[in-house]
N, C-alpha and C. Protein backbone atom coordinates (compact mmCIF):
# COMPACT_ATOMS: atom_id res chain seq x y z
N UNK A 1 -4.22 31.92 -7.76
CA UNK A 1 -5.35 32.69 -8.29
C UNK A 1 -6.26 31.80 -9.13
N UNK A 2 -5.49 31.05 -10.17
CA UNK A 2 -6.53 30.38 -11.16
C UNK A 2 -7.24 29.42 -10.58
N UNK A 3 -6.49 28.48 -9.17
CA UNK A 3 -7.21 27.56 -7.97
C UNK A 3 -8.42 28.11 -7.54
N UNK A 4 -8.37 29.04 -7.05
CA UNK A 4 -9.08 30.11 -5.95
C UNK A 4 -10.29 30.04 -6.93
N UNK A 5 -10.17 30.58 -8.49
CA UNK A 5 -11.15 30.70 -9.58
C UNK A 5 -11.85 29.58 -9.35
N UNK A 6 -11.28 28.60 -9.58
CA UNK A 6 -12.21 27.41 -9.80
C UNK A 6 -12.97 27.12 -8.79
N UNK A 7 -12.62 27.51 -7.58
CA UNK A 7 -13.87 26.72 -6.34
C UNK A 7 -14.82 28.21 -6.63
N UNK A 8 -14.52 29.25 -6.98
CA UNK A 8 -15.56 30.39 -7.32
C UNK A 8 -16.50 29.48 -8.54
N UNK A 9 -16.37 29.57 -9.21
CA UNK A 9 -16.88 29.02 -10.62
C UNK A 9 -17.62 27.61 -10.14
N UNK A 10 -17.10 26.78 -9.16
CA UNK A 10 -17.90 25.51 -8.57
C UNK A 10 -19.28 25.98 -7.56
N UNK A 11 -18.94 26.66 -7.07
CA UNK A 11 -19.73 27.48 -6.09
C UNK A 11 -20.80 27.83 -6.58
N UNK A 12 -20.79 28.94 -7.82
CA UNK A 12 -21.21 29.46 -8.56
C UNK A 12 -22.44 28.76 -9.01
N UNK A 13 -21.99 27.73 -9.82
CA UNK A 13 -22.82 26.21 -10.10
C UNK A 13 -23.87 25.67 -9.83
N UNK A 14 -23.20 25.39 -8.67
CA UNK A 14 -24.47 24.94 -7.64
C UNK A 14 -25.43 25.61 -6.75
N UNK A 15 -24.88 27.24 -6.88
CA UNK A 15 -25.91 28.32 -6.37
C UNK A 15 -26.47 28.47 -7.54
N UNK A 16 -26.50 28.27 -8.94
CA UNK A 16 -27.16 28.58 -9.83
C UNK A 16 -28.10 27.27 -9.91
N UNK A 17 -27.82 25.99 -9.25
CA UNK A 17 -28.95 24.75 -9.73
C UNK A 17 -29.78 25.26 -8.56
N UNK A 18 -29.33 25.65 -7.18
CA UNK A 18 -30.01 25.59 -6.25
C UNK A 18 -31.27 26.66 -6.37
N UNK A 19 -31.00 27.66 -7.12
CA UNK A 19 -31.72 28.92 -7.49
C UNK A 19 -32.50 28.04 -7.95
N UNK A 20 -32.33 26.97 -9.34
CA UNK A 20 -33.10 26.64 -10.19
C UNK A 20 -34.44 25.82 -9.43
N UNK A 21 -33.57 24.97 -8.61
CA UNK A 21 -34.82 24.55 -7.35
C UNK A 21 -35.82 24.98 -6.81
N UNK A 22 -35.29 26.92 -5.95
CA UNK A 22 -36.09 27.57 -5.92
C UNK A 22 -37.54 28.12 -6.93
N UNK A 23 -37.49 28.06 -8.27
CA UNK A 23 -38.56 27.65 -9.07
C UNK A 23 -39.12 26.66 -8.95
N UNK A 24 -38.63 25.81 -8.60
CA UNK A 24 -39.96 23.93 -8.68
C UNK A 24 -40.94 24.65 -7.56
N UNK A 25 -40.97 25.53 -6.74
CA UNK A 25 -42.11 25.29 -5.40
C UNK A 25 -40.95 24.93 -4.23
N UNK A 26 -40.34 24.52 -3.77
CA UNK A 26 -39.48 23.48 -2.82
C UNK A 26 -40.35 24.42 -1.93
N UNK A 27 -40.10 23.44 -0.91
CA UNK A 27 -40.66 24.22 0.72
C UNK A 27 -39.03 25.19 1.02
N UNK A 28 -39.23 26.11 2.14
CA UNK A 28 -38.25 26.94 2.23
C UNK A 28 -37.24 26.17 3.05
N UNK A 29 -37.25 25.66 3.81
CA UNK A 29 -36.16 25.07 4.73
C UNK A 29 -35.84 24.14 3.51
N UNK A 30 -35.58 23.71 2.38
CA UNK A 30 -34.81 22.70 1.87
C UNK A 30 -33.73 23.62 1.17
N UNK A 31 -34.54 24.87 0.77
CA UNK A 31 -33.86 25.62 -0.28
C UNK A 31 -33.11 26.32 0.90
N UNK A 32 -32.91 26.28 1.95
CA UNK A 32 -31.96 27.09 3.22
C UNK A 32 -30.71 25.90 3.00
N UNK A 33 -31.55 24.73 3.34
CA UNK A 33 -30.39 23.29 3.55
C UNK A 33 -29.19 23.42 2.34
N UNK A 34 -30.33 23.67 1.41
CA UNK A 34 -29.28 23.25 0.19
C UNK A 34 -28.51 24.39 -0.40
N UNK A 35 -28.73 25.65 -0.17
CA UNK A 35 -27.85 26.89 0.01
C UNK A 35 -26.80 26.80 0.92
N UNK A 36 -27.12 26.44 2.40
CA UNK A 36 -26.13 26.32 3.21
C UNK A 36 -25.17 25.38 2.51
N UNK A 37 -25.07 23.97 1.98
CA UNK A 37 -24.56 23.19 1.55
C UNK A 37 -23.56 23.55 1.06
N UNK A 38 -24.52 24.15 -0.33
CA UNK A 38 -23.65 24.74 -0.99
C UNK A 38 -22.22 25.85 -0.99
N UNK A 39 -22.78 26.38 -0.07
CA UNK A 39 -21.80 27.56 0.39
C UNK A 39 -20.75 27.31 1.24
N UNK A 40 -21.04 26.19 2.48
CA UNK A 40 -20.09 25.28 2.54
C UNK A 40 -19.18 24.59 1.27
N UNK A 41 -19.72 23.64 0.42
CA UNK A 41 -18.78 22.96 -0.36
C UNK A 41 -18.10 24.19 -1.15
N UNK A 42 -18.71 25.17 -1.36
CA UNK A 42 -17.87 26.56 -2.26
C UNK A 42 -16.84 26.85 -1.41
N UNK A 43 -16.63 27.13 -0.11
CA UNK A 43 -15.57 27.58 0.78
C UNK A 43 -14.86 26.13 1.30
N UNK A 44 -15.03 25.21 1.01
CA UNK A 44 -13.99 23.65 1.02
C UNK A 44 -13.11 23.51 0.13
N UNK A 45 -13.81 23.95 -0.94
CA UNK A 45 -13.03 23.50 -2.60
C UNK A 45 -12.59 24.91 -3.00
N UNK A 46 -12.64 26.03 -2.51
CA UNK A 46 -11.92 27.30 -2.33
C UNK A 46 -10.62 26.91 -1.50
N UNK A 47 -10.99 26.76 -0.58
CA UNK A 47 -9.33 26.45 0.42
C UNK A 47 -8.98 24.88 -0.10
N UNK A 48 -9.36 23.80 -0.33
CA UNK A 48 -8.39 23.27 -1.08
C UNK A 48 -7.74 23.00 -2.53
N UNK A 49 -8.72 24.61 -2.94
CA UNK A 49 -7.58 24.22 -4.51
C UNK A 49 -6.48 25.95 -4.10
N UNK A 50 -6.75 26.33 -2.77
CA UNK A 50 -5.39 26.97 -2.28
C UNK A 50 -4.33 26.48 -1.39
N UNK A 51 -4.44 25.54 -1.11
CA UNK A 51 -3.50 25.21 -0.21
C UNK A 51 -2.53 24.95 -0.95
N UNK A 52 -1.47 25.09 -0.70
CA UNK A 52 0.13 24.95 -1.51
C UNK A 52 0.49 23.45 -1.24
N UNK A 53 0.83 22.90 0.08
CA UNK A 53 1.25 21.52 -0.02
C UNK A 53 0.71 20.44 0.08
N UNK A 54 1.11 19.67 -0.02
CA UNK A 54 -0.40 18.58 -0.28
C UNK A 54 -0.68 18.10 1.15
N UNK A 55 -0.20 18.06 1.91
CA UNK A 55 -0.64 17.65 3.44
C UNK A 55 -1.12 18.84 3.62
N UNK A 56 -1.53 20.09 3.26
CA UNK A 56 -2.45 21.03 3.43
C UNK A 56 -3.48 20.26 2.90
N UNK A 57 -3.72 20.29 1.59
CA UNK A 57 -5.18 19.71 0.95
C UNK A 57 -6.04 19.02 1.52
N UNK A 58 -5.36 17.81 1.93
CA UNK A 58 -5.74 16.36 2.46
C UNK A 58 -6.96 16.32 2.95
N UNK A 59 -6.80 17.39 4.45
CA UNK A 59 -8.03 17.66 4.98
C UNK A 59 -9.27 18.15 4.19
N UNK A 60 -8.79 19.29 3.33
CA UNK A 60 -9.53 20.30 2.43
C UNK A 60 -10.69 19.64 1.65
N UNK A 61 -9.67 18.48 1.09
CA UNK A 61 -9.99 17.44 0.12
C UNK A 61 -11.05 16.58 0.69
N UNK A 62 -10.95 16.14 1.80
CA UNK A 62 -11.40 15.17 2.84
C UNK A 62 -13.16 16.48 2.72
N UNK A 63 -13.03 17.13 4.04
CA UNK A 63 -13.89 17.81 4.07
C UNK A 63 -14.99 18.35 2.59
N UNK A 64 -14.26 18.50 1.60
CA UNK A 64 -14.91 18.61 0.33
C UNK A 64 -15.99 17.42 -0.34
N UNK A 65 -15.50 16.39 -0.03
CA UNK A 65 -16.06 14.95 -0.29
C UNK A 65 -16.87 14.74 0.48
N UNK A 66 -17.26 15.37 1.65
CA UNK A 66 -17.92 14.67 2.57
C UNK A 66 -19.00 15.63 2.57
N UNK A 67 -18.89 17.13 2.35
CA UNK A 67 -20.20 18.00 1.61
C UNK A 67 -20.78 17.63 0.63
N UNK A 68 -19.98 17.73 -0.24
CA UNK A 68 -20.72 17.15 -1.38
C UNK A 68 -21.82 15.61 -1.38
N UNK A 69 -21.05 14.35 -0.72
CA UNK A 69 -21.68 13.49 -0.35
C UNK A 69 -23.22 13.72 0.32
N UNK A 70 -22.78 14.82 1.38
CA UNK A 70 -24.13 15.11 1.81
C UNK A 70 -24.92 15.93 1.49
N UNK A 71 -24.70 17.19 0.24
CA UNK A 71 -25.38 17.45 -0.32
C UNK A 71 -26.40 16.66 -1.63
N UNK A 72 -25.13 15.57 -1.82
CA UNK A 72 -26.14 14.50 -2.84
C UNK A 72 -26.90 13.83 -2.19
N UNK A 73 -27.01 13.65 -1.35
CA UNK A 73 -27.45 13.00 0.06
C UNK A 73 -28.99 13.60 -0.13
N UNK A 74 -28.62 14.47 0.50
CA UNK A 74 -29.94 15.64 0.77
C UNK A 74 -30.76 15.88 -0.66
N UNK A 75 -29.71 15.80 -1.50
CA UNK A 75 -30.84 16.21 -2.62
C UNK A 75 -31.16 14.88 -2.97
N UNK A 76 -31.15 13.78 -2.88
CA UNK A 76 -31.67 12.76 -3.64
C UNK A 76 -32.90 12.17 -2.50
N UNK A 77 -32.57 12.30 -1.30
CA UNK A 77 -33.99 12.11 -0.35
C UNK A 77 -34.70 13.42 -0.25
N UNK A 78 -34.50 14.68 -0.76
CA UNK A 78 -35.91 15.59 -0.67
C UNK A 78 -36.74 15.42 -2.10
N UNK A 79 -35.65 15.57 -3.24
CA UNK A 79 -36.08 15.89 -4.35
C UNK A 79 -36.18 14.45 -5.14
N UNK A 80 -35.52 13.54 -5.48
CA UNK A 80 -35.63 12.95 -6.44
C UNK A 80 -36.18 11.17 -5.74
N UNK A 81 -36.15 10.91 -4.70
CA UNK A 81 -36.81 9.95 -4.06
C UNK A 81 -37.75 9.06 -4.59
N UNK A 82 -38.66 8.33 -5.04
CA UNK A 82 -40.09 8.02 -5.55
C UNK A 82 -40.88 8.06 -4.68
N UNK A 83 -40.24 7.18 -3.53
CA UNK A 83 -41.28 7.32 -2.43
C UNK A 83 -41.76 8.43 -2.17
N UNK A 84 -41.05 9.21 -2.26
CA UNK A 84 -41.33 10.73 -2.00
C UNK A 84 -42.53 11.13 -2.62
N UNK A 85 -42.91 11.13 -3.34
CA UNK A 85 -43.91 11.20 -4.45
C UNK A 85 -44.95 11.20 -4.05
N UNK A 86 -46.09 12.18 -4.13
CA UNK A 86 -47.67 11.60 -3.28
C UNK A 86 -47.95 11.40 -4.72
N UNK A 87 -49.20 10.24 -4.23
CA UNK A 87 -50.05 9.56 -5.43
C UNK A 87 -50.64 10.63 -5.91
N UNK A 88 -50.98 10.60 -7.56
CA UNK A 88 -51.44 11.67 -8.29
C UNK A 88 -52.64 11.10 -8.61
N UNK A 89 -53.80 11.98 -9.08
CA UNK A 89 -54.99 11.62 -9.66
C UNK A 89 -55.57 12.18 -10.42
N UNK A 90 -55.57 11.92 -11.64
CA UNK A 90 -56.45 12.48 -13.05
C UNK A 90 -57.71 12.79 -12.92
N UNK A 91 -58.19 14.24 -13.30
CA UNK A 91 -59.40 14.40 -13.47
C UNK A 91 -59.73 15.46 -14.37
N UNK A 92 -60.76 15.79 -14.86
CA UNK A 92 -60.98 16.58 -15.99
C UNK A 92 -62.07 17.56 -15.57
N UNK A 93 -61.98 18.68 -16.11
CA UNK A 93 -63.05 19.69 -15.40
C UNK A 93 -63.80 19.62 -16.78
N UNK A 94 -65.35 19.63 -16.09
CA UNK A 94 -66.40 19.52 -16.51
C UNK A 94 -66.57 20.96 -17.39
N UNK A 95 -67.27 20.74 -18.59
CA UNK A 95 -67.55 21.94 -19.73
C UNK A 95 -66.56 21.77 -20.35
N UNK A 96 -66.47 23.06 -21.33
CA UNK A 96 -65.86 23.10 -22.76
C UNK A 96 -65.04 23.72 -22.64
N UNK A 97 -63.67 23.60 -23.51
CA UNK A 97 -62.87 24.42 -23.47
C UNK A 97 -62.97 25.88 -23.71
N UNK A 98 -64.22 26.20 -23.74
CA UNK A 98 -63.99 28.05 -23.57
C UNK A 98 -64.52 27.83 -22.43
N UNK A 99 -64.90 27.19 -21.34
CA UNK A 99 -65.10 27.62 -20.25
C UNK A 99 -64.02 27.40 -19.08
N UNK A 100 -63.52 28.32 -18.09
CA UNK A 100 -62.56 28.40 -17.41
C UNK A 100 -62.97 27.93 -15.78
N UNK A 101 -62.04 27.11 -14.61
CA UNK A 101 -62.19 27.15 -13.68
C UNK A 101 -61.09 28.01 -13.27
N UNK A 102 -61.54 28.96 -12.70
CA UNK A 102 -60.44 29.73 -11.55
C UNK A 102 -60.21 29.12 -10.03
N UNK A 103 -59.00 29.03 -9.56
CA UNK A 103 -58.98 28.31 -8.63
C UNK A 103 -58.70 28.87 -6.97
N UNK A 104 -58.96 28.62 -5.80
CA UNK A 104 -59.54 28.96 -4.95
C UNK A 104 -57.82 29.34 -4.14
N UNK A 105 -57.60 29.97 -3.47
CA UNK A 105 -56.04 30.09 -2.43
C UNK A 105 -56.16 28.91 -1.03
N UNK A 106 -57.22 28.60 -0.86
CA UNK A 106 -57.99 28.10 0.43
C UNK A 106 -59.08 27.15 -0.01
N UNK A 107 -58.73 25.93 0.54
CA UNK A 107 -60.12 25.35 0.45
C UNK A 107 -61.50 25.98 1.05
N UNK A 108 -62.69 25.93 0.24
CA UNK A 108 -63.81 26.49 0.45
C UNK A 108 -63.67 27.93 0.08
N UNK A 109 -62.62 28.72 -0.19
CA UNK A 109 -62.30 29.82 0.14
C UNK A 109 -63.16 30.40 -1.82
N UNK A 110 -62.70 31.74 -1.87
CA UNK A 110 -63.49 32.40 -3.51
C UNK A 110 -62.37 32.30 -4.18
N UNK A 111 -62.76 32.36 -5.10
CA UNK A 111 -62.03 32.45 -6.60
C UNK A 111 -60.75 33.52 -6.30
N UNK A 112 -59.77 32.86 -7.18
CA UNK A 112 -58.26 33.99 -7.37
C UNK A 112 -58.79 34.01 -8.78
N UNK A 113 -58.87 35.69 -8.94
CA UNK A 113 -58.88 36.06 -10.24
C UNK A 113 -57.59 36.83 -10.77
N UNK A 114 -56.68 37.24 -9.71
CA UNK A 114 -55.88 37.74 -11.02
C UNK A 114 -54.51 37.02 -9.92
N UNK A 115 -53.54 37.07 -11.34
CA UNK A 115 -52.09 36.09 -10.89
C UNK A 115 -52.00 35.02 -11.01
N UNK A 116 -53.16 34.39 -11.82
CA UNK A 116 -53.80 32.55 -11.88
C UNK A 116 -53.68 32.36 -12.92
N UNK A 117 -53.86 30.85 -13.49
CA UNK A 117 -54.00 30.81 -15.04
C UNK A 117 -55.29 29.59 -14.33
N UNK A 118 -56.24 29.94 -14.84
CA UNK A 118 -57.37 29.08 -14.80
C UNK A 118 -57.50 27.74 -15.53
N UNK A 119 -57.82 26.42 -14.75
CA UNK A 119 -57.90 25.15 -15.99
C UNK A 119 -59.34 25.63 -16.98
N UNK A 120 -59.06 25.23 -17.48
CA UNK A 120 -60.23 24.72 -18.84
C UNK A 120 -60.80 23.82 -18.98
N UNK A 121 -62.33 23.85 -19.32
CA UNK A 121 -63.20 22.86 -19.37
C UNK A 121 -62.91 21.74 -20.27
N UNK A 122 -62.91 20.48 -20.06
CA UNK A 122 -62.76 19.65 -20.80
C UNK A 122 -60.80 19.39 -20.50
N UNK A 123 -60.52 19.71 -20.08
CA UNK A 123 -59.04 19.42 -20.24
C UNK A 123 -58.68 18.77 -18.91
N UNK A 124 -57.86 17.63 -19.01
CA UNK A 124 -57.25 17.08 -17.64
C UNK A 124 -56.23 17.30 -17.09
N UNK A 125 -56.08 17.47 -15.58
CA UNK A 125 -55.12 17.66 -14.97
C UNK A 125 -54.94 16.85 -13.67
N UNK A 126 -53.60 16.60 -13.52
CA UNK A 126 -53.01 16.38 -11.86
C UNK A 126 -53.57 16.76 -10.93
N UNK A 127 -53.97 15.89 -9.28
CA UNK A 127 -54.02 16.66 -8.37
C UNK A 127 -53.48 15.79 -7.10
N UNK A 128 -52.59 16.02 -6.00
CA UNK A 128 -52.03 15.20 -5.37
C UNK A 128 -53.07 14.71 -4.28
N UNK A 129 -54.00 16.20 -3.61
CA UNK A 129 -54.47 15.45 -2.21
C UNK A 129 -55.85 16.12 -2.47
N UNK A 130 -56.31 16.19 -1.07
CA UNK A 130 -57.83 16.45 -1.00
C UNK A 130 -58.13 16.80 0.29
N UNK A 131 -59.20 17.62 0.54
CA UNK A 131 -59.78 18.00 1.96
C UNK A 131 -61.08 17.83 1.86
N UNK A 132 -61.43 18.04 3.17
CA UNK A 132 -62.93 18.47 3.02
C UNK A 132 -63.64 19.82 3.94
N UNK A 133 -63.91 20.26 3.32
CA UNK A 133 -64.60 21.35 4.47
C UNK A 133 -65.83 21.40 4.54
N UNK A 134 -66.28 21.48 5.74
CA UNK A 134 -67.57 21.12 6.52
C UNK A 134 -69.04 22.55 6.30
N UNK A 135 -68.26 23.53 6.18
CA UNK A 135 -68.85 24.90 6.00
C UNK A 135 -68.99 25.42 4.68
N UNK A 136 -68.50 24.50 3.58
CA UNK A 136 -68.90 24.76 2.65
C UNK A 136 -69.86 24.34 1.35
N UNK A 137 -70.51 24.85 0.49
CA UNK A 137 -71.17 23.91 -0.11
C UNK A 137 -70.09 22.99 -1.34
N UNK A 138 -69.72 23.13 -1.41
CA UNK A 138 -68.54 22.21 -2.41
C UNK A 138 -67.71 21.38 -1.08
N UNK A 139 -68.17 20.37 -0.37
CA UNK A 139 -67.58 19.74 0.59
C UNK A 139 -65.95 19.27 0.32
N UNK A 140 -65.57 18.46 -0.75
CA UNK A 140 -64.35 17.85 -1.49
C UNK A 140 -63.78 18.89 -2.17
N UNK A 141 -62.60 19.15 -1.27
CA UNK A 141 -61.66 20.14 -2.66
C UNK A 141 -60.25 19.37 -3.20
N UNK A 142 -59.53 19.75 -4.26
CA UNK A 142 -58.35 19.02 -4.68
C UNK A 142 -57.23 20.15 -4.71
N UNK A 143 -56.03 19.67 -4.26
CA UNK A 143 -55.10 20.70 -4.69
C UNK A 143 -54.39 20.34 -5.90
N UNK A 144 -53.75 20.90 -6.92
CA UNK A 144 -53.37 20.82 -8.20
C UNK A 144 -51.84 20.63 -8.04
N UNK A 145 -51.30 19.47 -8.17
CA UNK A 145 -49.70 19.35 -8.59
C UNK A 145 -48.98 20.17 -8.89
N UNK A 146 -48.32 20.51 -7.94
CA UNK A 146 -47.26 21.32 -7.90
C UNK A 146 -47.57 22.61 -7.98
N UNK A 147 -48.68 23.09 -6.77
CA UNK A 147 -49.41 24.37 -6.87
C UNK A 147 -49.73 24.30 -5.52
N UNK A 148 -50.52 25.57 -5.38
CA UNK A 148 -50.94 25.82 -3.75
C UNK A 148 -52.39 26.20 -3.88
N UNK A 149 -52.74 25.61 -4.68
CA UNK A 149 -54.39 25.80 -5.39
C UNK A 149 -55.31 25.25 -5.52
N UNK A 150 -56.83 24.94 -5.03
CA UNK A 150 -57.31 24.18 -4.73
C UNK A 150 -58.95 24.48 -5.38
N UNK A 151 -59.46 22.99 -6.19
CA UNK A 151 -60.42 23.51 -7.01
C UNK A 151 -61.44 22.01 -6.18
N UNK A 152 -63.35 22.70 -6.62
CA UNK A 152 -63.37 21.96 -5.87
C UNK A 152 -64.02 20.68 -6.80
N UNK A 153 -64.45 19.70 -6.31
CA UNK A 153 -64.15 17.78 -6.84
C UNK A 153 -66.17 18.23 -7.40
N UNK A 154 -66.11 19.00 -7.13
CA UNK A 154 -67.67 18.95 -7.76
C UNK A 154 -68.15 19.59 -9.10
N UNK A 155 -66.72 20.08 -9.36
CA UNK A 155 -66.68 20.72 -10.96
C UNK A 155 -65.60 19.68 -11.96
N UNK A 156 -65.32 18.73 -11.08
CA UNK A 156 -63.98 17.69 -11.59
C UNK A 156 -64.91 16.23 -11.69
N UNK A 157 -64.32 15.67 -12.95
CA UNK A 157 -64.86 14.75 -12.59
C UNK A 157 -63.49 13.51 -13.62
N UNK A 158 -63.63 12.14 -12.89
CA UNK A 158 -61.95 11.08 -13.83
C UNK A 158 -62.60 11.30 -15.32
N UNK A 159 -61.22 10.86 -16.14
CA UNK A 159 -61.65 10.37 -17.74
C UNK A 159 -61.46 9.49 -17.47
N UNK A 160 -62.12 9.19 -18.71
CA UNK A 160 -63.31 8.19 -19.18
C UNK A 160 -62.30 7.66 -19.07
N UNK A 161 -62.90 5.95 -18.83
CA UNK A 161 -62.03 4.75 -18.43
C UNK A 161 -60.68 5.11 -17.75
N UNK A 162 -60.63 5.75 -17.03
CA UNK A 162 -59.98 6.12 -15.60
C UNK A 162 -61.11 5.67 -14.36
N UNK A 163 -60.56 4.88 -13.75
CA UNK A 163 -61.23 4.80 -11.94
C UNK A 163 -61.06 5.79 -11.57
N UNK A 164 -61.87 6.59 -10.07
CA UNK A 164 -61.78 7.29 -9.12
C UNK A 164 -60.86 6.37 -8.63
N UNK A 165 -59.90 7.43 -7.55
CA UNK A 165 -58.64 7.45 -7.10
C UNK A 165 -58.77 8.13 -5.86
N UNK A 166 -58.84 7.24 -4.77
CA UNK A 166 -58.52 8.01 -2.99
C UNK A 166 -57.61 8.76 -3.29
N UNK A 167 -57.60 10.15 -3.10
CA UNK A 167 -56.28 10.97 -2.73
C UNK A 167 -56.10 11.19 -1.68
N UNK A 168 -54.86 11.08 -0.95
CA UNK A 168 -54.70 11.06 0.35
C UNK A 168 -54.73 12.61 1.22
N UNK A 169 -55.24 12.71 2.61
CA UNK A 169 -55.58 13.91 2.58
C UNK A 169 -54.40 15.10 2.47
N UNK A 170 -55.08 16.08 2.23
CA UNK A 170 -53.31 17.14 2.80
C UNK A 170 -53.12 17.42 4.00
């Protein structure tokens, strides 16, 4: 019983970091990968902290090491990588801090007004990539780090003694 507990309580764990993942944004198939993982290594380390003799375990044990391996696996090339990383680029929205940019769902697309927290004038922020759309009058849009939101490069402009920065497209 108290065996059995512990691969519950391990399980447990790592469905609770994996949840925590689910907050960063992750795309959905990683947060599937790394659930499945998990639920695997929970039912490995369940049956081998039950097995009674130790040439039961062995395998248990075996198989347990080799999830886990590949769940560290998996999480260290989706999530924690550098390469992984798209280049970021500083820029600051133009006006004063009482004035607000609300930001678009769609490049070219209108304003999201409610469910948003709008940047502020004068204040700098992150943005990983960039598009362009042809049909609109704001041609250059940016999407915002670690968002699905896209403001456009004609209300943005670098700080001071910052270079402009190619962002690569999305």
């Amino acid at each position: 019983m108290r065996r059995g507990l512990l691969g519950a309580v391990l399980a447990g764990l790592i469905a609770a970091a994996v949840s925590i993942l689910g907050v960063l944004d992750q795309p959905t198939w990683k947060l599937v990968v790394a659930s499945s993982l998990c639920g695997v290594l929970g039912f490995v380390v369940a049956a081998a902290t039950d097995a009674t003799a130790p040439d039961e375990r062995v395998p248990w044990l075996i198989a347990t090491s080799c999830t886990l391996a590949v769940l560290l696996i998996f999480t260290y090339w989706q999530l924690r990588r550098p390469a992984s990383q798209a280049p970021i680029a500083l820029y600051t929205v133009d006006g004063t801090e009482v004035q607000e940019l609300l930001p678009s769902g769609e490049p070219g697309g209108s304003q999201l007004r409610l469910g948003t927290t709008p940047l502020y004038g004068g204040s700098t922020y992150e943005f990983e990539c960039q598009t362009v759309v042809t049909d609109s009058a704001d041609r250059v849009w940016l999407r915002l780090v670690g968002s699905r939101y896209w403001y456009p490069l004609a209300l943005l402009h670098p700080p001071e003694g910052v270079r402009i920065r190619d962002l690569p497209p999305c």
